[in-house]
C-alpha atoms as a PDB file:
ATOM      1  CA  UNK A   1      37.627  30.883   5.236  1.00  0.00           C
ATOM      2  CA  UNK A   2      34.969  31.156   3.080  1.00  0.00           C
ATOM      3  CA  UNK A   3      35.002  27.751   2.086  1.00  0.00           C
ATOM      4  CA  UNK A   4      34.438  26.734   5.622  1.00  0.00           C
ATOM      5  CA  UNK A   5      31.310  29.239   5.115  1.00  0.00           C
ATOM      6  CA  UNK A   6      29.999  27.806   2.328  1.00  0.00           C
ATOM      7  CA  UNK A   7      30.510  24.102   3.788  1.00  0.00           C
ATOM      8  CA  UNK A   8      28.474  25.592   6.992  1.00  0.00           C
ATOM      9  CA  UNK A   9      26.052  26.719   5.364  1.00  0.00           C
ATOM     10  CA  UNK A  10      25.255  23.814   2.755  1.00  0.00           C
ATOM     11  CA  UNK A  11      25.289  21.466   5.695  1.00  0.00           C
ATOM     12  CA  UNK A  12      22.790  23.646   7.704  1.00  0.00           C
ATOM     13  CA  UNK A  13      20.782  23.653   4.729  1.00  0.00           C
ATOM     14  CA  UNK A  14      21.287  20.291   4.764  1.00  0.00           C
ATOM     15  CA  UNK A  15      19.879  19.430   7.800  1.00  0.00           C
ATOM     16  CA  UNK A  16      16.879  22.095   7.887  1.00  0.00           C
ATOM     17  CA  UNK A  17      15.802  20.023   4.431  1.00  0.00           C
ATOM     18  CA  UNK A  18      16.155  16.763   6.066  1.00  0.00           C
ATOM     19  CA  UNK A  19      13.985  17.697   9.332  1.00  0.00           C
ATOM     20  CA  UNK A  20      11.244  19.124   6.478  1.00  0.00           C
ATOM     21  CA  UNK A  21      11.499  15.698   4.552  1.00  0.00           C
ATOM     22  CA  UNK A  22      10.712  14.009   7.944  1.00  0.00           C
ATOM     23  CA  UNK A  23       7.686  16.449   8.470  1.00  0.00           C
ATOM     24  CA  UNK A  24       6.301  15.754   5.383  1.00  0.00           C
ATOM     25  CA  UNK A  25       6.875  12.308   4.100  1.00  0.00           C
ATOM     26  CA  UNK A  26       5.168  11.148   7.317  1.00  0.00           C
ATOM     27  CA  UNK A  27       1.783  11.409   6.024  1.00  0.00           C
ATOM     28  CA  UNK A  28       3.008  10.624   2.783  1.00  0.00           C
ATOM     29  CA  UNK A  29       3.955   7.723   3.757  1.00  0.00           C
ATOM     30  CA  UNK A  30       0.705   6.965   6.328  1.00  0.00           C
ATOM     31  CA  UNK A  31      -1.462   7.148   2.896  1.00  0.00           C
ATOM     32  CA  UNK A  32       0.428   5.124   0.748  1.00  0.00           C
ATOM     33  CA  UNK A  33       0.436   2.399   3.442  1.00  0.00           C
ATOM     34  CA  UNK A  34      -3.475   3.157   3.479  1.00  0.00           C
ATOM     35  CA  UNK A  35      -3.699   2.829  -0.168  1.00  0.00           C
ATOM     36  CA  UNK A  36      -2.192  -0.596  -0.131  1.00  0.00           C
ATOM     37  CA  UNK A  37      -4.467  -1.828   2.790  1.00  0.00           C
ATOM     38  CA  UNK A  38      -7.522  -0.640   0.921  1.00  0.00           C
ATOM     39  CA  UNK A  39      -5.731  -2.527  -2.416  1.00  0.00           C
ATOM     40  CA  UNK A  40      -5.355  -5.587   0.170  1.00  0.00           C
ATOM     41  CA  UNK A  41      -8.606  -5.320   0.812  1.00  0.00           C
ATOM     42  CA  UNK A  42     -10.563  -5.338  -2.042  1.00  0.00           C
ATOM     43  CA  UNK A  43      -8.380  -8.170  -3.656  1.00  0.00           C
ATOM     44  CA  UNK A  44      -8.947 -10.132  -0.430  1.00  0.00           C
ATOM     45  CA  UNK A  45     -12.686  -9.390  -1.293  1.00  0.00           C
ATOM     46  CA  UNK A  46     -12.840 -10.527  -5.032  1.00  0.00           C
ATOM     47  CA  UNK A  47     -10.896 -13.380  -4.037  1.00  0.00           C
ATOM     48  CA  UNK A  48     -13.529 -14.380  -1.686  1.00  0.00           C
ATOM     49  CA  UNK A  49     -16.781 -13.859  -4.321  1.00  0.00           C
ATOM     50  CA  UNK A  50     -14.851 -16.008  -7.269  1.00  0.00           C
ATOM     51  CA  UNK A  51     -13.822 -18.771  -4.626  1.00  0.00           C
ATOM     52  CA  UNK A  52     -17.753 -18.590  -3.264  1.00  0.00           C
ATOM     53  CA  UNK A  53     -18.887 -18.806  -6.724  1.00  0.00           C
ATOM     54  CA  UNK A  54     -16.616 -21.517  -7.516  1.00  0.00           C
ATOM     55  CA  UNK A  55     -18.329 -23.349  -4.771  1.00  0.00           C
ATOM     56  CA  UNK A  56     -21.476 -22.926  -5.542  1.00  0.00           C
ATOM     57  CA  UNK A  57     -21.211 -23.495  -9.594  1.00  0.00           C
ATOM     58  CA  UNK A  58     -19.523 -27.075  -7.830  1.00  0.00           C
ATOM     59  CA  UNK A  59     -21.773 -28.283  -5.649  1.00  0.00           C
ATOM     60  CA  UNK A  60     -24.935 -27.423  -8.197  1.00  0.00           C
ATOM     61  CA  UNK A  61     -23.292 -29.269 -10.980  1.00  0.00           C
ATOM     62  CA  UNK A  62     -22.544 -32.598  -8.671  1.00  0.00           C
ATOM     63  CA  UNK A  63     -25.788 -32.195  -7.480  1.00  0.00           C
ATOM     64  CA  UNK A  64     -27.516 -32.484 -11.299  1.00  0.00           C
ATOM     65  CA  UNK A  65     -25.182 -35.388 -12.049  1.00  0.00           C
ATOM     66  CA  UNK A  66     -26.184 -36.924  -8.862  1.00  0.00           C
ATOM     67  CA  UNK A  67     -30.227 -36.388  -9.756  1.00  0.00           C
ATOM     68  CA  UNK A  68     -29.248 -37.565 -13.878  1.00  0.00           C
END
């Protein structure tokens, strides 16, 4: 019988630490998905200057050989 007990109670324990885990890692998880936007973001952004100034450094250079 006091097997059974200890079973019980390890599985109650069990499942009050699981319903704590769900409290918790929900905003965990909310700012590590945040985190990675923000990451997306700024990549997406640096992306965007070194493509513009690839442009740019382009079209000045064909227009000096076009002037030469």
């Amino acid at each position: 019988m006091r097997a059974a007990a200890t079973l019980s109670l390890t599985g109650l324990l069990g499942v009050i630490l699981l319903e704590l885990a769900k409290i918790v890692m929900e905003p965990v998880v909310a700012w590590m998905i945040g985190v990675l936007l923000l990451g997306l973001k700024i990549g997406l952004g640096l992306i965007a200057v070194g493509v513009t100034i690839f442009v740019v450094r382009r079209v000045m250079r064909a227009r000096e050989e076009a002037e030469a």
